[in-house]
N, C-alpha and C. Protein backbone atom coordinates (compact mmCIF):
# COMPACT_ATOMS: atom_id res chain seq x y z
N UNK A 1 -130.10 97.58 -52.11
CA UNK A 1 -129.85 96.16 -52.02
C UNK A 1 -128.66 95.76 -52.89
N UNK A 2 -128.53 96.21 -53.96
CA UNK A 2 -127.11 96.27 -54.76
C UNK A 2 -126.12 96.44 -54.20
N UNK A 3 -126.11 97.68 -53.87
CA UNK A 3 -124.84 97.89 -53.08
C UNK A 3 -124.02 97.00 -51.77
N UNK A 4 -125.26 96.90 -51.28
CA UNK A 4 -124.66 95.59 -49.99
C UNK A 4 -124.21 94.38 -50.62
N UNK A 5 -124.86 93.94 -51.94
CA UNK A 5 -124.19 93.09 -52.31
C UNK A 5 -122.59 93.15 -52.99
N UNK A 6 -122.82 94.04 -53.71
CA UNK A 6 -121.48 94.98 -54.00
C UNK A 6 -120.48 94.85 -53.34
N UNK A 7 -120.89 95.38 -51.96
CA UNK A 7 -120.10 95.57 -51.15
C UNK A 7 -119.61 94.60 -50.59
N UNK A 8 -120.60 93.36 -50.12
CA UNK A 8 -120.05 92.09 -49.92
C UNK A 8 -118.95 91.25 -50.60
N UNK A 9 -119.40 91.47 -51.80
CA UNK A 9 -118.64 91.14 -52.91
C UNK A 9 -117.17 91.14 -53.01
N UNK A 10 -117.00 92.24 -53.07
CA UNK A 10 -115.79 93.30 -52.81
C UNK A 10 -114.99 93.42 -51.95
N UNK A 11 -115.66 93.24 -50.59
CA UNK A 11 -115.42 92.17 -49.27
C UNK A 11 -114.49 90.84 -49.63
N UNK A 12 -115.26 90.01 -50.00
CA UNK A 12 -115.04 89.32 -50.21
C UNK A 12 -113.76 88.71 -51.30
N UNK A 13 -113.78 89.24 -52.74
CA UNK A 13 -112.54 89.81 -53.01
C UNK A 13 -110.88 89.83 -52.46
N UNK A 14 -111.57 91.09 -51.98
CA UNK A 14 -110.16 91.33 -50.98
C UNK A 14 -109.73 90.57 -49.93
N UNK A 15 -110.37 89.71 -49.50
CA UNK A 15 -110.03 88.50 -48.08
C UNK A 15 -109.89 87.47 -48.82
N UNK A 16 -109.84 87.35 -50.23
CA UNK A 16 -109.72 86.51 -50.53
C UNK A 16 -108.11 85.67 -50.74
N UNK A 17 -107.43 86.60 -51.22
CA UNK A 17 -105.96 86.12 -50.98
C UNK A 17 -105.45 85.72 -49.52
N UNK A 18 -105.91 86.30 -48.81
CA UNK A 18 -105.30 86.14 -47.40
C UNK A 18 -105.83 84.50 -47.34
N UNK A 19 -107.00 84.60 -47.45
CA UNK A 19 -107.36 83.28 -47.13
C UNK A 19 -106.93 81.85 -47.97
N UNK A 20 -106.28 82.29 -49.04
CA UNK A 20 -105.56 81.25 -49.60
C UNK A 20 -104.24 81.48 -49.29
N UNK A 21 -103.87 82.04 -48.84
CA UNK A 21 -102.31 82.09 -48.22
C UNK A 21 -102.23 81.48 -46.86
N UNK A 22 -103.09 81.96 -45.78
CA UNK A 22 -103.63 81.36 -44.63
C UNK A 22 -103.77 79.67 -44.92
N UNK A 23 -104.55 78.84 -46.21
CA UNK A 23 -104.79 78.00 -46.28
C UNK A 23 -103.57 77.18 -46.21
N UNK A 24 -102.83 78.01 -47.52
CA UNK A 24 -101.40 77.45 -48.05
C UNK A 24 -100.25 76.97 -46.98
N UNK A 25 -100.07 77.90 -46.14
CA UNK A 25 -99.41 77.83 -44.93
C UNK A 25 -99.53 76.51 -43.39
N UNK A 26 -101.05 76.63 -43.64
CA UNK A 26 -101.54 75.37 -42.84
C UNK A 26 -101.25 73.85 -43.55
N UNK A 27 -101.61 74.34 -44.70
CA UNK A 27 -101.11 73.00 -45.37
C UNK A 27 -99.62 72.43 -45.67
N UNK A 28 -98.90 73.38 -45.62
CA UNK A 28 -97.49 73.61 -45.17
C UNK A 28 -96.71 72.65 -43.82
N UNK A 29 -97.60 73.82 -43.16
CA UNK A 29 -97.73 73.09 -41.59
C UNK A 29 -97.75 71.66 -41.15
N UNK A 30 -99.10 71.16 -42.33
CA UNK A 30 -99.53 69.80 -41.41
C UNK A 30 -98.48 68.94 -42.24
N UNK A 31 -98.25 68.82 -43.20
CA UNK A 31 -97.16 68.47 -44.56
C UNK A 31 -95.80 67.72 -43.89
N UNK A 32 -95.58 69.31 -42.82
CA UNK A 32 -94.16 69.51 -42.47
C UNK A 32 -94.27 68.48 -40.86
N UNK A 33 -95.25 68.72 -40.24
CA UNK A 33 -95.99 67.53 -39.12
C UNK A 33 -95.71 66.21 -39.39
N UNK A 34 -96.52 65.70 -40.40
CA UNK A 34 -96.88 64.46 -41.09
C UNK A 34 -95.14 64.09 -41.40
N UNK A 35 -94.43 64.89 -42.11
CA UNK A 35 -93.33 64.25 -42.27
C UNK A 35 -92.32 63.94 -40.90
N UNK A 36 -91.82 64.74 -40.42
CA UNK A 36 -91.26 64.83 -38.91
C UNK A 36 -91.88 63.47 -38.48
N UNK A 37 -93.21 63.42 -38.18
CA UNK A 37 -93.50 62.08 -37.68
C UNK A 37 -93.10 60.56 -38.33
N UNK A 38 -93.06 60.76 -39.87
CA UNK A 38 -92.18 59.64 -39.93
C UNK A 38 -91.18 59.42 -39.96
N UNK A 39 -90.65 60.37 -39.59
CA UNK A 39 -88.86 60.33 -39.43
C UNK A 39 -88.49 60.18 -38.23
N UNK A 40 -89.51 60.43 -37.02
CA UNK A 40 -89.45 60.41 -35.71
C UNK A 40 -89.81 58.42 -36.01
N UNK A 41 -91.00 58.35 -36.57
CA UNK A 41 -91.20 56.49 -36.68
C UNK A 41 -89.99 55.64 -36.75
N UNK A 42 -89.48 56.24 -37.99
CA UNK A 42 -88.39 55.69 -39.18
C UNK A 42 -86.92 55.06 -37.97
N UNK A 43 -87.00 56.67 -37.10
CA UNK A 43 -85.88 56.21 -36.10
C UNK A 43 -86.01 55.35 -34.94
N UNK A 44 -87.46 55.89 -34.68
CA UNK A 44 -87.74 54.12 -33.56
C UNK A 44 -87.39 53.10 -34.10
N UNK A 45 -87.63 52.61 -35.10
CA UNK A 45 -88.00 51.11 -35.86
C UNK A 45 -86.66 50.97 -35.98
N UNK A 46 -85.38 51.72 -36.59
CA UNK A 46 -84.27 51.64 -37.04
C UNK A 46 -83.21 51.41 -35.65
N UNK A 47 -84.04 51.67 -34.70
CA UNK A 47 -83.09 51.64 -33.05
C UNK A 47 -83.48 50.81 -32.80
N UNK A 48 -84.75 49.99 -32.94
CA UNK A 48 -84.79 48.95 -32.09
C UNK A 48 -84.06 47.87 -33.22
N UNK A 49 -84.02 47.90 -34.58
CA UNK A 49 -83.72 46.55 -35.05
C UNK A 49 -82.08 46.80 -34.92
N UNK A 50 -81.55 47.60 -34.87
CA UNK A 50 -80.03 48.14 -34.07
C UNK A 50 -79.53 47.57 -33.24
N UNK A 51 -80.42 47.76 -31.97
CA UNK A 51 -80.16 47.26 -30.94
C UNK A 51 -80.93 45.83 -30.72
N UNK A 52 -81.38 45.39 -31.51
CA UNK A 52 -81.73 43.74 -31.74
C UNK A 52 -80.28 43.02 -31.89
N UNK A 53 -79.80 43.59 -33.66
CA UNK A 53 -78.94 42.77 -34.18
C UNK A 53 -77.98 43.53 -35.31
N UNK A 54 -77.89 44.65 -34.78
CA UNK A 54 -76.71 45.48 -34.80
C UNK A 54 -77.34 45.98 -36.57
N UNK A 55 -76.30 47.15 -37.03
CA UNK A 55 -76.43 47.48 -38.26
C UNK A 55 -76.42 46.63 -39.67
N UNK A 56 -77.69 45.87 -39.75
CA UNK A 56 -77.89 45.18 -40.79
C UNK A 56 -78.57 45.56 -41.91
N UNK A 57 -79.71 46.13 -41.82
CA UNK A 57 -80.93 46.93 -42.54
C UNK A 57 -81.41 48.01 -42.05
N UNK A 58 -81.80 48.54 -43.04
CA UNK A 58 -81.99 50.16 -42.89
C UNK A 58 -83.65 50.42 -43.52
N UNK A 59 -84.63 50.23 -42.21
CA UNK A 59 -86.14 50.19 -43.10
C UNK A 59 -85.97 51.58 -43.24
N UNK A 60 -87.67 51.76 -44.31
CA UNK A 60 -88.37 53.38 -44.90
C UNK A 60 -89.24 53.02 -44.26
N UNK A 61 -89.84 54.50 -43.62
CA UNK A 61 -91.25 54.17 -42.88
C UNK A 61 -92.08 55.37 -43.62
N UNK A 62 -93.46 54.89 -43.92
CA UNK A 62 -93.82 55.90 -44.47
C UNK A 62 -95.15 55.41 -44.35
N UNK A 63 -96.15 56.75 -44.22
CA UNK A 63 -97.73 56.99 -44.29
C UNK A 63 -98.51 57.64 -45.21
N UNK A 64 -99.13 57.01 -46.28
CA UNK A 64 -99.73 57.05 -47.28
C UNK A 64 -101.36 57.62 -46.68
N UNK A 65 -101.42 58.74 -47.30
CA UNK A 65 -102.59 59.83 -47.31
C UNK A 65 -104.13 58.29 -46.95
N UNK A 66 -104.66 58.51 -46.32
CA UNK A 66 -105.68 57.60 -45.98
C UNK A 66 -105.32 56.06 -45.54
N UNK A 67 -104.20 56.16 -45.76
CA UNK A 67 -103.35 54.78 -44.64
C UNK A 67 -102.96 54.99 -43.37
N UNK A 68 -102.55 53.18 -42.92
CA UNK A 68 -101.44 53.25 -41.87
C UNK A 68 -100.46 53.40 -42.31
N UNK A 69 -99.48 52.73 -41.43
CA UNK A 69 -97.79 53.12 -41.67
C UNK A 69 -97.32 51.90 -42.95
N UNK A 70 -96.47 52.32 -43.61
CA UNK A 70 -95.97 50.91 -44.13
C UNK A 70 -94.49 51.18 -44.19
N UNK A 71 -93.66 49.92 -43.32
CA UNK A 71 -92.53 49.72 -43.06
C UNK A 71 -91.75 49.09 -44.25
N UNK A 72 -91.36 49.66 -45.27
CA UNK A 72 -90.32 48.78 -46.29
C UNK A 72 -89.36 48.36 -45.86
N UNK A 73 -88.56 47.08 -45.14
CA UNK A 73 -87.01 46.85 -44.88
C UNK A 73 -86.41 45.79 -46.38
N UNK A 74 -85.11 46.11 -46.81
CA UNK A 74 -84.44 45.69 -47.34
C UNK A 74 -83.55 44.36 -46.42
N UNK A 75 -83.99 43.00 -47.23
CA UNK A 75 -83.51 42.04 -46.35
C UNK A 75 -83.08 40.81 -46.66
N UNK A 76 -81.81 39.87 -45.97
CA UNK A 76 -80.93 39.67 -46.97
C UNK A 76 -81.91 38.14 -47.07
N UNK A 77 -82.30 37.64 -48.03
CA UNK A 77 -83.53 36.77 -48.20
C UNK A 77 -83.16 35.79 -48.11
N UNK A 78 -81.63 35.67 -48.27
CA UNK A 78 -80.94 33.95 -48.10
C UNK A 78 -80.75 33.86 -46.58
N UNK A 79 -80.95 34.68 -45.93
CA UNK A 79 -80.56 34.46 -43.93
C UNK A 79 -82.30 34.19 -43.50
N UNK A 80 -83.17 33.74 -43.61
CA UNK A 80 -84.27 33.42 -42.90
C UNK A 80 -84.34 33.62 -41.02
N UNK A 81 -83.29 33.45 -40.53
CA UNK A 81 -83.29 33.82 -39.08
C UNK A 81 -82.83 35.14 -38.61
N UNK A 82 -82.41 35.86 -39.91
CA UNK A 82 -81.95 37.17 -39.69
C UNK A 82 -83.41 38.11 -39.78
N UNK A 83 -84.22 37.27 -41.01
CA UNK A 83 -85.45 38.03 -40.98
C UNK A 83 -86.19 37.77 -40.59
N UNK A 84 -86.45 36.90 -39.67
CA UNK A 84 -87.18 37.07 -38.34
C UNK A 84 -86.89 37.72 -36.98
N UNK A 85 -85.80 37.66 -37.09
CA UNK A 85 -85.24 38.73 -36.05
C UNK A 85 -85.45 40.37 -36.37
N UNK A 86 -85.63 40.72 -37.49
CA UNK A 86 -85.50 42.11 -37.87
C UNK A 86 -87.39 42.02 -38.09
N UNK A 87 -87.71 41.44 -38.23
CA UNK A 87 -89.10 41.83 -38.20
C UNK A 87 -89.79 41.50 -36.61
N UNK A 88 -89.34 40.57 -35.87
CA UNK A 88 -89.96 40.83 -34.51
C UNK A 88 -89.26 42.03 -33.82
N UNK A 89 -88.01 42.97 -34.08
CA UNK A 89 -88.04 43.51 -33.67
C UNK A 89 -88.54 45.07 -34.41
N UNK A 90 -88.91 44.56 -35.62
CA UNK A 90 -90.02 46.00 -36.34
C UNK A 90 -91.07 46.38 -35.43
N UNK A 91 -91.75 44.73 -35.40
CA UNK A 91 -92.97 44.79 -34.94
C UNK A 91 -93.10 45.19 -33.44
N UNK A 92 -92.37 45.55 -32.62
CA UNK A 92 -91.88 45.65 -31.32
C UNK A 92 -91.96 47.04 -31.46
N UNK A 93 -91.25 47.73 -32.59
CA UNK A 93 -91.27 49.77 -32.38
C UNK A 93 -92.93 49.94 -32.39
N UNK A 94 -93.71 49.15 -33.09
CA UNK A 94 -95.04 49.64 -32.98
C UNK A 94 -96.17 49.49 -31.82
N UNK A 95 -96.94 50.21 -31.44
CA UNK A 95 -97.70 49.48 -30.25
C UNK A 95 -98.80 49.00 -30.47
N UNK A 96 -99.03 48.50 -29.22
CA UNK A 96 -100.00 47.34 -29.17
C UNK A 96 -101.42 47.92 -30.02
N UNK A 97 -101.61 49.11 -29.74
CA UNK A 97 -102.92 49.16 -30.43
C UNK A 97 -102.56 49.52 -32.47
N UNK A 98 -101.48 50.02 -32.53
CA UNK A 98 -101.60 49.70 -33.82
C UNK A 98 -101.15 48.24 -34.66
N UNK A 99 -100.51 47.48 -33.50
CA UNK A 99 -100.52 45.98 -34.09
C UNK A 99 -101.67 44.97 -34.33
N UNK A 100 -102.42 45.28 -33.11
CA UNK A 100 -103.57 44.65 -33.10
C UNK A 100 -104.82 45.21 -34.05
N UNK A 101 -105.02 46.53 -34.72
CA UNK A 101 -106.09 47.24 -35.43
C UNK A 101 -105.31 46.87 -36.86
N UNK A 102 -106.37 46.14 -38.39
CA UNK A 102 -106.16 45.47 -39.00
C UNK A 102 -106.23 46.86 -39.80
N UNK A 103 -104.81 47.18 -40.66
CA UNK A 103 -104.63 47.98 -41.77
C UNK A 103 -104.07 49.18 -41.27
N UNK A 104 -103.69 49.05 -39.91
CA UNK A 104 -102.57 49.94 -39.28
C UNK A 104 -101.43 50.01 -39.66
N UNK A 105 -100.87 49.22 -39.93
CA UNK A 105 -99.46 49.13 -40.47
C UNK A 105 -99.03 47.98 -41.18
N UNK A 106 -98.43 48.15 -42.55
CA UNK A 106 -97.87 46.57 -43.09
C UNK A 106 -95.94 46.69 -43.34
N UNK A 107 -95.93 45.45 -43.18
CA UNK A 107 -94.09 45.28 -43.50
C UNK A 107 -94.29 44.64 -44.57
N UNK A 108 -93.32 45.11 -45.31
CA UNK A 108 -92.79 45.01 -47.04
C UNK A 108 -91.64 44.66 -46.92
N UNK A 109 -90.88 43.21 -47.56
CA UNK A 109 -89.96 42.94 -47.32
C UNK A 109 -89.52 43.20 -48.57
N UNK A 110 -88.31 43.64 -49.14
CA UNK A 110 -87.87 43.83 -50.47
C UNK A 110 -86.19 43.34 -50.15
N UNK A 111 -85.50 42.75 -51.16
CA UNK A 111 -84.19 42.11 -51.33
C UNK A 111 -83.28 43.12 -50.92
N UNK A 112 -82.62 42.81 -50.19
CA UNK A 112 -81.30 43.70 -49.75
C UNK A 112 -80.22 43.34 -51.05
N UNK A 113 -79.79 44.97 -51.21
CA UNK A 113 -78.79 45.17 -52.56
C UNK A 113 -77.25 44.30 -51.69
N UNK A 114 -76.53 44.01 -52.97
CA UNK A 114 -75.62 43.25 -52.01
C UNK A 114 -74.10 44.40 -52.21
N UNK A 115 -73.64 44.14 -51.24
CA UNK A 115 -72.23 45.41 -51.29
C UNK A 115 -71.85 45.39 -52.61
N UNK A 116 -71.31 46.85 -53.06
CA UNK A 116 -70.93 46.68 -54.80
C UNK A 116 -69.74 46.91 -54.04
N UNK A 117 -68.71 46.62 -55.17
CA UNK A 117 -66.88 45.86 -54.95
C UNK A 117 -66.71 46.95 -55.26
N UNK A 118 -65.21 46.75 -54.33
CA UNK A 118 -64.49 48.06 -54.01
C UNK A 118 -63.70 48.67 -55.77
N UNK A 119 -63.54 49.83 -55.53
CA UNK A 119 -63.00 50.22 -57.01
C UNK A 119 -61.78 50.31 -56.66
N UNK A 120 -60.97 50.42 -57.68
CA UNK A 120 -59.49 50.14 -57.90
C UNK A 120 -59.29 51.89 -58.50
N UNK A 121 -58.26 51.84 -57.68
CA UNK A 121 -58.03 53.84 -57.54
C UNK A 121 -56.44 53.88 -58.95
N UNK A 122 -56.79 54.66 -60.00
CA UNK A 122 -55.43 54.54 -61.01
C UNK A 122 -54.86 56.04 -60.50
N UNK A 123 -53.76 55.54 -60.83
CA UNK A 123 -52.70 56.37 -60.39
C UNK A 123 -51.51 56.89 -61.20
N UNK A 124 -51.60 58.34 -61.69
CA UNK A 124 -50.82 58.40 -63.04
C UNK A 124 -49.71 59.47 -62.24
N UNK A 125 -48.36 58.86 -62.81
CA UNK A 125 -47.18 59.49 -62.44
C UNK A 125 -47.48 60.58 -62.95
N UNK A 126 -46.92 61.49 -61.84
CA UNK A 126 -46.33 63.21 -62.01
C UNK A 126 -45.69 63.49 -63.20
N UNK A 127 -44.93 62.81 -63.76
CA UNK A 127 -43.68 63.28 -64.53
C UNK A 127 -44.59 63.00 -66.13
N UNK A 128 -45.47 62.25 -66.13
CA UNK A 128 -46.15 62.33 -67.30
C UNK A 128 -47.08 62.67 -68.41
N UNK A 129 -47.52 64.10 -67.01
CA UNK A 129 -47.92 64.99 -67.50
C UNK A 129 -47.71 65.91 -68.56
N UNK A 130 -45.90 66.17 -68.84
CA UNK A 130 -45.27 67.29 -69.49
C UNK A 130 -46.23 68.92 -69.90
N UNK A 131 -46.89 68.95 -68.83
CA UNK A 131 -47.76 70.21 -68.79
C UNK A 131 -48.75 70.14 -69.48
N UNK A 132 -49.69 68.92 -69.39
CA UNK A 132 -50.89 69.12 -69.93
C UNK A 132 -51.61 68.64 -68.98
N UNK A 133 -52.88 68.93 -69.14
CA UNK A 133 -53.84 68.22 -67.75
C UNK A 133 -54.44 66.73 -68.31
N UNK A 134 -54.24 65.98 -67.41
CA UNK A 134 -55.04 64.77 -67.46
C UNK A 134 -56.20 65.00 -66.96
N UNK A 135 -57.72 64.23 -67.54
CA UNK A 135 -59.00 64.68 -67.50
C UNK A 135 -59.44 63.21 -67.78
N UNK A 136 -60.53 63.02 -67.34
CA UNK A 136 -61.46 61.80 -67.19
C UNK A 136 -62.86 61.97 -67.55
N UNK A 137 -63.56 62.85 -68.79
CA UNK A 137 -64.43 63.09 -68.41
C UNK A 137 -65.84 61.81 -69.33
């Protein structure tokens, strides 16, 4: 009776790496799934508010482990008709059954950064080098 257990044992043991490598890999798998799909989301949502009202905002779409989706768009908060336009056409990439099921998906509106100003490029004559390197660091 020892021995079978032994042996089980020992069995057991040895299948044991496989089976955490096997695990590791699946979890890999679904990881690598789960993401693809919101990047497959990310680009619906980003084509339709595109083709709403051209390149204005650029949402994140993302699915939180025991959530729905949640759509972050950056949006310019002083245009009120711009952000209704970019959110009826958010709400448009999603379908009907995840609009209508409560905790399927939420939109997060957060402030659109405003363009930072162009930089001014300096420009140091050739001749004033006299063979040393100029450095910026």
């Amino acid at each position: 009776m020892q021995s079978v257990a032994l042996g089980t044992l020992s069995l057991l043991a040895a299948l044991l790496p496989f089976a955490l490598l096997i695990a590791g890999l699946e979890l890999a798998g679904w990881r690598q799934r789960r993401r693809l799909t919101e990047i497959a989301r990310q680009i619906a949502v980003t084509d339709a508010i595109h083709a709403e009202l051209g390149a204005v905002v650029s949402p994140v779409v993302r699915r939180p482990l025991g959530r729905g989706w949640r759509l972050t768009i950056p949006v310019p908060l002083d245009r009120p008709d711009t952000i209704v336009r970019v959110l009826t056409a958010a709400y448009g990439a999603f379908s009907v059954s995840e609009r209508s099921t409560p905790g399927r998906f939420e939109i997060v509106l957060t402030p659109q950064q405003r363009p930072a100003s162009r930089q001014i490029s300096v420009r140091v004559p050739a001749g004033t080098s006299r063979g040393r390197s100029v450095s910026w660091t």
